[in-house]
Protein backbone atom coordinates (compact mmCIF):
# COMPACT_ATOMS: atom_id res chain seq x y z
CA UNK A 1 108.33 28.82 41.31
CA UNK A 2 104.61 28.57 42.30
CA UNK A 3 101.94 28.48 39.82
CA UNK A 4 98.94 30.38 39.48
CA UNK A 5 95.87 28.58 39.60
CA UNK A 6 92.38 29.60 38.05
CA UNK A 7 90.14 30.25 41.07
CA UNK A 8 86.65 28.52 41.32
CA UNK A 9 85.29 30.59 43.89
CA UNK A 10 81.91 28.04 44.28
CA UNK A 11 84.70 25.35 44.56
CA UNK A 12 86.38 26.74 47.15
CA UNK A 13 83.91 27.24 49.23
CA UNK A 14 82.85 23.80 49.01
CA UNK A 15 86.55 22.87 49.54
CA UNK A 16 86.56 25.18 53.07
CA UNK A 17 83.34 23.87 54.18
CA UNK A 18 83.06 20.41 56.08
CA UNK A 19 79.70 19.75 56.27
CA UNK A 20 78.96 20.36 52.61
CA UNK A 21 77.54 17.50 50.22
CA UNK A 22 80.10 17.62 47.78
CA UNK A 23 83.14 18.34 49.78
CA UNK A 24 84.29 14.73 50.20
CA UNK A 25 85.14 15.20 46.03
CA UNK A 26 87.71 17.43 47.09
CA UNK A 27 88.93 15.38 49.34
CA UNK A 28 89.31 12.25 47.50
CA UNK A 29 90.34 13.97 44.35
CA UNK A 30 94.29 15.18 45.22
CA UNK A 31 94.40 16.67 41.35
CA UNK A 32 91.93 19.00 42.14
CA UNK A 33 93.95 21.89 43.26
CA UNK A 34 92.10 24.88 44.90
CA UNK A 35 95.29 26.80 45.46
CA UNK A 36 96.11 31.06 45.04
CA UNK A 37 98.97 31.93 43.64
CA UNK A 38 100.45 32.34 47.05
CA UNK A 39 99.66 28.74 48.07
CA UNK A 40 97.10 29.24 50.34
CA UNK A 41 93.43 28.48 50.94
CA UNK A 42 91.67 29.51 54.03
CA UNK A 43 89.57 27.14 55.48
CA UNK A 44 86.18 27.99 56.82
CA UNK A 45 84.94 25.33 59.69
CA UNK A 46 81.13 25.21 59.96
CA UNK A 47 78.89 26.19 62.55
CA UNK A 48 79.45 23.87 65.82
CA UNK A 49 82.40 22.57 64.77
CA UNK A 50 84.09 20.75 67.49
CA UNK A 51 87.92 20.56 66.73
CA UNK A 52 88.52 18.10 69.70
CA UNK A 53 87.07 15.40 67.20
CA UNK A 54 90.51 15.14 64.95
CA UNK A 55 92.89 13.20 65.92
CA UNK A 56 95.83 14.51 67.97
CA UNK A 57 98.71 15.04 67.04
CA UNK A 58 101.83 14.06 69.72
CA UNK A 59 105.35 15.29 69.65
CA UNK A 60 106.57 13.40 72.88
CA UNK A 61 110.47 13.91 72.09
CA UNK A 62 111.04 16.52 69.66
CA UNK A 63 114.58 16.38 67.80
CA UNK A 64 114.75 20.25 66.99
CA UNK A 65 111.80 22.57 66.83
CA UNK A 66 110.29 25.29 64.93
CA UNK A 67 109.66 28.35 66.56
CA UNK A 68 107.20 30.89 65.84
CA UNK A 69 106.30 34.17 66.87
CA UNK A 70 102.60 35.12 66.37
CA UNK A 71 101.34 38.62 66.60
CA UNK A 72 98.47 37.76 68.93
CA UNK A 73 96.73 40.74 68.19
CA UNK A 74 93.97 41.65 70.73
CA UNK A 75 95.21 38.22 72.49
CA UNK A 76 93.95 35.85 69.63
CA UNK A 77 95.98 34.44 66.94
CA UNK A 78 95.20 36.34 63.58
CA UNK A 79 94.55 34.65 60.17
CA UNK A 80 98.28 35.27 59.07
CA UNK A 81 99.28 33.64 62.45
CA UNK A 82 97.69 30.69 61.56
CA UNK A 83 98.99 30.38 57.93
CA UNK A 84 101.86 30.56 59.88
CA UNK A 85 101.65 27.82 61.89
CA UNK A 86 100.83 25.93 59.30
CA UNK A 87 103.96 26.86 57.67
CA UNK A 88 105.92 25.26 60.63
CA UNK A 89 104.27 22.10 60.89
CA UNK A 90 104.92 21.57 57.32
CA UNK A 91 108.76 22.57 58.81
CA UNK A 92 108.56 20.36 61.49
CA UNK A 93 107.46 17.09 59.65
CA UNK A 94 108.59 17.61 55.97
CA UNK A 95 110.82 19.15 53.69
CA UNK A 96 114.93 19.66 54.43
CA UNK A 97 115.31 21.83 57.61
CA UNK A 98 118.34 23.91 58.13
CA UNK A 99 121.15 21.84 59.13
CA UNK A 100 123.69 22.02 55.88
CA UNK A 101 124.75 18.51 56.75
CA UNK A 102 121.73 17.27 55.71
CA UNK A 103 121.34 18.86 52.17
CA UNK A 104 120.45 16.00 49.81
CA UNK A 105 118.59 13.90 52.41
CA UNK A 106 115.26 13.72 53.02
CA UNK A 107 114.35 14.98 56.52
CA UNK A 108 112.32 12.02 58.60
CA UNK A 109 113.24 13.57 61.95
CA UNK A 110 110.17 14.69 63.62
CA UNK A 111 110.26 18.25 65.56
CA UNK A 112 107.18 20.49 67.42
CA UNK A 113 106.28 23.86 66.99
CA UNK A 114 106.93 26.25 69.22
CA UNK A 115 105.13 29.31 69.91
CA UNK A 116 105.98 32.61 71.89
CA UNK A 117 103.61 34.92 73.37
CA UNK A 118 104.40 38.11 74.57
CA UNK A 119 100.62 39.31 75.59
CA UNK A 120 97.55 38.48 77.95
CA UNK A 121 96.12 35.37 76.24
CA UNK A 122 91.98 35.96 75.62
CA UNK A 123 91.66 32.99 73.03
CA UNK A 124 93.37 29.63 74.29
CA UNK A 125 92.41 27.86 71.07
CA UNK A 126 96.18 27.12 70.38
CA UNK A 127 95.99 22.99 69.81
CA UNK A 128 93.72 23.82 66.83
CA UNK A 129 96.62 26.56 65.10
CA UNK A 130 99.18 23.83 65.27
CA UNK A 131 100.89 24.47 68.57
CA UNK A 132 103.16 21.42 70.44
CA UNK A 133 104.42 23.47 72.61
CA UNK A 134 103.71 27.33 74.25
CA UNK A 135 105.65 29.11 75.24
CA UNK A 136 104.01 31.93 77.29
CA UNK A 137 105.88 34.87 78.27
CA UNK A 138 103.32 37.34 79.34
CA UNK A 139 103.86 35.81 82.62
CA UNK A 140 106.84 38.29 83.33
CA UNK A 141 104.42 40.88 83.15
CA UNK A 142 106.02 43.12 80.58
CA UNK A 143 103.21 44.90 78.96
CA UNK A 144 103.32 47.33 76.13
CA UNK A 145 105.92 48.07 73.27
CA UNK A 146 108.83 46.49 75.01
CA UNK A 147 111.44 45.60 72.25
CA UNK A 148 114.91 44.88 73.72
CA UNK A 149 112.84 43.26 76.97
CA UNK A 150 110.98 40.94 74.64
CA UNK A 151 114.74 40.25 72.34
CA UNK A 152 116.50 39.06 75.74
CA UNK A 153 113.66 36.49 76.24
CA UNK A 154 113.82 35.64 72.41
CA UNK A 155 118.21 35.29 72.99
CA UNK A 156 117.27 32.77 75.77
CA UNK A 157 114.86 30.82 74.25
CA UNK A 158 116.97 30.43 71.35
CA UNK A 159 119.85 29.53 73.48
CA UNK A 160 117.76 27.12 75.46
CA UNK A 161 115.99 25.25 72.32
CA UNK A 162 117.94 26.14 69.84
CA UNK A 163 115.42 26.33 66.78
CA UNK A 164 115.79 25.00 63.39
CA UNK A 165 113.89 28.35 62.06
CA UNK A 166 112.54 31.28 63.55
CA UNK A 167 109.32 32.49 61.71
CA UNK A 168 107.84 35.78 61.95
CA UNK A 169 104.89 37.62 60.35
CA UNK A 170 106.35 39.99 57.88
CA UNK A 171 103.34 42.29 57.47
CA UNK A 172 103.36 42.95 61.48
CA UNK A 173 104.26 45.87 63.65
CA UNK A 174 105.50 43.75 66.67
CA UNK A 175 106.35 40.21 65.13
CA UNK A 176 108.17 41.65 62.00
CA UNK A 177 110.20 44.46 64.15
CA UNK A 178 111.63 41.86 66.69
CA UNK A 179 112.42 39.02 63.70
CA UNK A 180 115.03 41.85 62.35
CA UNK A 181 116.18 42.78 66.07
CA UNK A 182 116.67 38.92 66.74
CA UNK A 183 118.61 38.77 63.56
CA UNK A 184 120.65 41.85 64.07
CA UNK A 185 121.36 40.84 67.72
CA UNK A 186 122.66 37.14 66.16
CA UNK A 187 124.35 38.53 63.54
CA UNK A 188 122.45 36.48 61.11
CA UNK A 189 121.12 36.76 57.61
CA UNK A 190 116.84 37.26 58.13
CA UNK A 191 115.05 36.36 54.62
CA UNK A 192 112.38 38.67 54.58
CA UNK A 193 108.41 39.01 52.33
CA UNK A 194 109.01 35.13 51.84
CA UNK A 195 106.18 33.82 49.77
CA UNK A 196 107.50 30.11 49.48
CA UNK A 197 109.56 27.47 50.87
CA UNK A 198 110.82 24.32 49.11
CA UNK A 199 113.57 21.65 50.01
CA UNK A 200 115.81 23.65 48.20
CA UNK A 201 115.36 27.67 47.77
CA UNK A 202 113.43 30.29 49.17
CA UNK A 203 111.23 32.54 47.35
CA UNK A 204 110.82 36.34 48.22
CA UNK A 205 108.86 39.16 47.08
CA UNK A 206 110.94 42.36 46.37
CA UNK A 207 108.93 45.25 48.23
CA UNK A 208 105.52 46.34 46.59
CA UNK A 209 106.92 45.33 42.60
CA UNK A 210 105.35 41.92 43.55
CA UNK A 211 108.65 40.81 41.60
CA UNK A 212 109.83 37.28 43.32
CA UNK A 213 113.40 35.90 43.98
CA UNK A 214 115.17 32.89 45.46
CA UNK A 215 117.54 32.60 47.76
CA UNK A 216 119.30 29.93 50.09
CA UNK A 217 117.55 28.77 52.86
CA UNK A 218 117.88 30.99 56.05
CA UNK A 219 117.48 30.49 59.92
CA UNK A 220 115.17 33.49 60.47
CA UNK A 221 112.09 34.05 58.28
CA UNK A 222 109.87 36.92 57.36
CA UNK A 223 106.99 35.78 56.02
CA UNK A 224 104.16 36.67 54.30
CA UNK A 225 100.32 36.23 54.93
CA UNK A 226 99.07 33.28 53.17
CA UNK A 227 102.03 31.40 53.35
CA UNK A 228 100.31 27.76 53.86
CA UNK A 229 97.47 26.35 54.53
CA UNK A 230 96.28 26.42 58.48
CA UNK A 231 96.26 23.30 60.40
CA UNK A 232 92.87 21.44 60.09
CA UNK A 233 93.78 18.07 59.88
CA UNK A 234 94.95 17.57 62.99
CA UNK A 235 94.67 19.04 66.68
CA UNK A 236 98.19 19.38 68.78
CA UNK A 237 99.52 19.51 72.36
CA UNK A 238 100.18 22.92 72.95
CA UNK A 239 101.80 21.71 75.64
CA UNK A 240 103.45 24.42 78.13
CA UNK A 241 106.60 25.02 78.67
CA UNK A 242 109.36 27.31 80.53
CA UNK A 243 111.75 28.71 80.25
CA UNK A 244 115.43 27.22 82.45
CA UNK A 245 115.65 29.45 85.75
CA UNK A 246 119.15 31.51 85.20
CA UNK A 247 121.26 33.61 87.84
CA UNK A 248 120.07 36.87 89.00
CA UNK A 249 124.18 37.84 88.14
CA UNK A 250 123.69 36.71 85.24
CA UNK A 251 121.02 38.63 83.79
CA UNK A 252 121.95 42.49 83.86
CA UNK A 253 118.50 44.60 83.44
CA UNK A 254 117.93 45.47 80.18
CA UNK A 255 117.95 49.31 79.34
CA UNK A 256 114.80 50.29 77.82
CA UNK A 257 115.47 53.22 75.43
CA UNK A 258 111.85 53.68 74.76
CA UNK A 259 109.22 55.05 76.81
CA UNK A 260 105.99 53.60 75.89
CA UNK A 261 103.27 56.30 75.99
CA UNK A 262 100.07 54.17 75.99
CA UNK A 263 97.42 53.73 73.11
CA UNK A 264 96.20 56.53 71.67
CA UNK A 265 92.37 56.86 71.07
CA UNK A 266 91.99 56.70 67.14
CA UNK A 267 88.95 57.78 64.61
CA UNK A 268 87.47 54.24 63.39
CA UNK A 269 86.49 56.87 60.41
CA UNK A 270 90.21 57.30 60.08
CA UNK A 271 91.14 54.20 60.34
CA UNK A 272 92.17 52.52 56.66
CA UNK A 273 90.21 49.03 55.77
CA UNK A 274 93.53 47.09 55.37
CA UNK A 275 94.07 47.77 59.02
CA UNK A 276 90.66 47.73 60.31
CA UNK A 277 89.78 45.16 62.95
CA UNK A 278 85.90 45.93 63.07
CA UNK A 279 84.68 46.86 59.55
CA UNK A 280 80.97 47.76 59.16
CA UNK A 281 79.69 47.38 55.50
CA UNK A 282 76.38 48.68 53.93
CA UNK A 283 75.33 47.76 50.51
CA UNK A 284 72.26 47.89 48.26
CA UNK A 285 69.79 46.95 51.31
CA UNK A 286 70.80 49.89 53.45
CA UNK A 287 67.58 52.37 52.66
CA UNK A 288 68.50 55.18 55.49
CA UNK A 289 72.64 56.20 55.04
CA UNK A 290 72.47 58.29 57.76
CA UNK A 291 71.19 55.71 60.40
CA UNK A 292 74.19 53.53 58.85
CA UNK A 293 76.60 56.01 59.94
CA UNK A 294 75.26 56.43 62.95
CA UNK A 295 75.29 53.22 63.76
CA UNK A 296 78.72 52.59 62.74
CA UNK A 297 80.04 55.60 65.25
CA UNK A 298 77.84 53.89 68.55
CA UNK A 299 79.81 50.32 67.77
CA UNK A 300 83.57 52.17 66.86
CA UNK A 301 83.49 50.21 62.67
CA UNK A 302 85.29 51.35 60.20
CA UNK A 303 82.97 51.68 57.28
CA UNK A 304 82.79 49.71 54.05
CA UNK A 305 80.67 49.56 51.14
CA UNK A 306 79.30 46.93 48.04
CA UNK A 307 80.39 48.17 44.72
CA UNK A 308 76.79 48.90 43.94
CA UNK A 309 76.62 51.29 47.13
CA UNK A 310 79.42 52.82 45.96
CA UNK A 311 78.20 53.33 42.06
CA UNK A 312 75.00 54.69 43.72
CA UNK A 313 76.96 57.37 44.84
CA UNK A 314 76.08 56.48 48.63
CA UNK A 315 79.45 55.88 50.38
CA UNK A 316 83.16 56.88 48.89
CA UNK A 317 85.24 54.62 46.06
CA UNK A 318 87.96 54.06 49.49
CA UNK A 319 85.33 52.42 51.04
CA UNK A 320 84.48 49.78 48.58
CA UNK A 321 85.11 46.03 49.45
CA UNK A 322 85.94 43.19 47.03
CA UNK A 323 88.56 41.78 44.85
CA UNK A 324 88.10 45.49 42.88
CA UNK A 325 88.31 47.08 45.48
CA UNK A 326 89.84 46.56 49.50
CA UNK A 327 91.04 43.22 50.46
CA UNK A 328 90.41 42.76 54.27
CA UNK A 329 91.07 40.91 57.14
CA UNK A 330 89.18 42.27 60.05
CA UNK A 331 88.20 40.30 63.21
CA UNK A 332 84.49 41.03 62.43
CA UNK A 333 82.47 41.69 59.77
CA UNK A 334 79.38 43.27 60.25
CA UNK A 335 77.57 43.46 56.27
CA UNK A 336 73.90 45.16 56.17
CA UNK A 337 71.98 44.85 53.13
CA UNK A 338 74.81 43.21 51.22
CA UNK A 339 73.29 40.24 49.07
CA UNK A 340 77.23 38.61 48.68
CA UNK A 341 78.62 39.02 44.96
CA UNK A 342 81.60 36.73 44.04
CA UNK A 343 83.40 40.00 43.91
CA UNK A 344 82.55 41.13 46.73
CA UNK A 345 83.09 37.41 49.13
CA UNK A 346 86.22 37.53 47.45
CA UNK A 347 87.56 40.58 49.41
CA UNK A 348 86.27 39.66 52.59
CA UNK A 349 88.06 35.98 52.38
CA UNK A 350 89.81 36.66 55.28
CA UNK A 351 87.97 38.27 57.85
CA UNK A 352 87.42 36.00 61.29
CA UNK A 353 83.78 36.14 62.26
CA UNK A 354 81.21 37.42 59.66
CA UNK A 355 77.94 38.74 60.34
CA UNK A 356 75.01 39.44 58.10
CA UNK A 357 71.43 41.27 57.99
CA UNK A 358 69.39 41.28 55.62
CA UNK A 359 66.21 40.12 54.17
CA UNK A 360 66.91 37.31 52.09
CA UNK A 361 67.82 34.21 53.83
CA UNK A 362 69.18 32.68 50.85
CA UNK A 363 72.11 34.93 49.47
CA UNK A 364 75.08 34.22 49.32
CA UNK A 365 76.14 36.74 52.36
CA UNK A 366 73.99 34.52 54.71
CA UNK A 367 75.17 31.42 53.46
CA UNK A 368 79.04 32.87 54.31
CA UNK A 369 78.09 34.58 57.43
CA UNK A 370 78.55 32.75 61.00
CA UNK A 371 75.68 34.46 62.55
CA UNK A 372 72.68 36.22 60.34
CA UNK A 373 69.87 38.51 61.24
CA UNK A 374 67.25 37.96 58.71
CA UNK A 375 64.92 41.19 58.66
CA UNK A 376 64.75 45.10 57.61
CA UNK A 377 68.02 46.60 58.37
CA UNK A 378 66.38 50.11 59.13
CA UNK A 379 64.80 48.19 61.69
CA UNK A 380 67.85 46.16 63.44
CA UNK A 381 69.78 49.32 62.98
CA UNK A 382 67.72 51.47 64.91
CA UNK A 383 67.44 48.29 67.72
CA UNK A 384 71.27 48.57 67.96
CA UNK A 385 71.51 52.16 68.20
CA UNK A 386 68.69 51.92 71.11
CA UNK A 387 70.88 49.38 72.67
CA UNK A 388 74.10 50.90 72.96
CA UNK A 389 72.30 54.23 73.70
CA UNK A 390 70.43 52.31 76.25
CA UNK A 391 73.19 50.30 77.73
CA UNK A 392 75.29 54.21 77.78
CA UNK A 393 72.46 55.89 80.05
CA UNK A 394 72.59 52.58 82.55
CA UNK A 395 76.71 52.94 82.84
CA UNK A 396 76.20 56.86 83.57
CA UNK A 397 73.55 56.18 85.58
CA UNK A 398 75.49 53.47 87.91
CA UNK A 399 78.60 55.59 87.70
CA UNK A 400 76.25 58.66 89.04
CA UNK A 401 75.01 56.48 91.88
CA UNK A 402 78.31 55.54 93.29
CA UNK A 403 79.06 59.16 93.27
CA UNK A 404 75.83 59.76 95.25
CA UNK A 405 76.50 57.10 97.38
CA UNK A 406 79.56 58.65 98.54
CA UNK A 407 78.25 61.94 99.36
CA UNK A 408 75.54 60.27 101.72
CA UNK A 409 78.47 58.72 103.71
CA UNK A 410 80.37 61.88 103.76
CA UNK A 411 77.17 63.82 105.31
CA UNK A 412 76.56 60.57 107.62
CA UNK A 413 80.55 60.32 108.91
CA UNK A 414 80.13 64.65 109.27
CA UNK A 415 76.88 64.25 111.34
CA UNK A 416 78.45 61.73 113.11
């Protein structure tokens, strides 16, 4: 069973931060553990980081491989997809893999992780997640919720490589829903809300008791977020491949019983902070609330809060941030006037790119941000609002021109 570890929260930032005086300690020191109770610490690279200066990684032959499924929301890999990944090179190089026949033995085959998009790729930063090999199957040009298309070209890449596991994210709409379908479809046993993987057992969570239980090992996994540790060691191939051409006779359309509608257009307000992609976060620097909100409709954020905002009676208890309050993982974080309480970093651990104004360049918020603006945020606020107002009146503008424009040709092609 894991253990739970006292966090340090100074000591893992030094541990998630390269270029920091002490982090070498860490390094050297294998005893000093910096690890959640889920097993995993997300690692933070510095500003200008350049990833092509590890060492690579090279899987020329693989003997069986891992295959993963990443959610690729927005067409980047996610935190959870890199946890992961990291889960599956720890698959691929260590530990006892699948095959019965080996139970007892230590594993010292080497395999590669595989990887299987579904969507347009907008972030090609795979040989830094972990990725030997890519598998990209936007390419049939399949878009939108497309679940028994995407199974068929799961059953043939499973037919074709044959993986030692399947992994998919558990707390996913798309990843999650076709893990079960692929298991259903192969009549196979999915462990699902796995939390940990040794040599020997499995360990799941039971639903939202947070109660954990073991099990054998399975093909198919579930997993959860925070899994393992991402790749940063190391940078891979992420080599492509296909997959084997079959016989138009031999592969029947699929029937699509679903009829995918489109997006629909959604509130940001409405939009819950676990979920939110784009959270927007005042705290006790934020002087005019109403310019925040305003603000945080022009750019489409969800809105968050400090605890002392929210004590202050400026912004609702849901909209509070930190480990006593909302734990998120949004793509950006934009924090005004937020000076960066332990609390408070905490429950932002996990958010991509983090932005920061305010007007001291030494808090905490700055030091954890990956771009700051250091000045009044009344002042920056109203300098975004002008921009996207600005940058709204020049689209209208061009859009009435064209329109123009094409009146002055019908008149000309009339009079002519």
């Amino acid at each position: 069973m894991s253990k739970v570890f006292r966090r340090d929260p100074r000591q893992e930032r030094i541990h998630r931060n390269r270029l920091h005086r002490l982090h070498h300690t860490f390094a050297a020191n294998p005893e000093t553990s910096l690890e959640t109770s889920s097993g995993a610490m997300p690692t933070i690279e510095p500003q200008g980081w350049n990833a092509s200066r590890l060492p690579l990684h090279r899987v020329d032959n693989p003997e069986f491989y891992i295959a993963v499924v990443p959610e690729m929301s927005g067409g980047r890999l996610t935190s959870a997809d890199r946890d992961m990944l990291g889960l599956a090179q720890q698959l691929a190089n260590s530990g006892i893999g699948y095959d019965q026949s080996l139970e007892g033995q230590e594993n010292v085959r080497q395999g590669a992780v595989l990887a299987l998009v579904f969507f347009p790729i907008k972030d090609d930063r795979f040989a830094d997640a972990g990725i030997d090999r890519l598998l990209d199957l936007s390419v049939f040009g399949e878009e939108g919720y497309q679940p028994e298309y995407q199974l068929d070209l799961l059953l043939q890449a499973d037919k074709q490589f044959s993986p030692r596991y399947w992994l998919f994210g558990d707390q996913t709409m798309n990843s999650a829903d076709l893990g079960r379908r692929l298991a259903a479809r192969l009549d196979e046993r999915a462990a699902t809300g796995v939390v940990e993987i040794d040599d020997n057992w499995i360990w799941c969570r039971a639903g939202q008791s947070g109660k954990e239980y073991r099990r054998p090992h399975e093909r198919i996994l579930l997993v959860a977020e925070q899994i393992a540790d991402p790749v940063s060691k190391y940078r891979h191939q992420a080599s492509p491949v296909e997959l084997d051409p079959i016989a138009p006779e031999m592969t029947p359309p699929v029937p699509s019983k679903i009829e995918d509608l489109g997006l629909v257009t959604v509130d940001p307000g409405s939009v819950s902070l676990v979920e939110a992609e784009f959270v927007f976060a005042g705290g006790n620097g934020v002087t005019d609330w109403q310019l925040f909100h305003q603000v945080a409709t022009a750019l489409g954020a969800t809105e968050g809060a400090s605890r002392v905002a929210v004590d202050d009676g400026n912004m609702p208890r849901s909209t509070q941030v930190g480990a006593s309050g909302t734990l998120v993982s949004a793509r950006v974080y934009l924090a005004v006037g937020i000076s960066g309480a332990i609390q408070h970093l905490q429950g932002m651990t996990h958010c991509d790119t983090v932005i920061a104004i305010n007007l001291d360049p030494g808090c905490a918020m700055v030091n954890r941000a990956d771009l700051s603006v250091i000045g009044d945020s009344s002042e920056i606020m109203q300098a975004l609002v002008d921009s996207i107002s600005h940058r709204e009146s020049e689209s209208q503008a061009g859009e009435l021109t064209g329109a123009d424009s094409e009146q002055v040709k019908e008149k000309w092609d009339d009079a002519v």
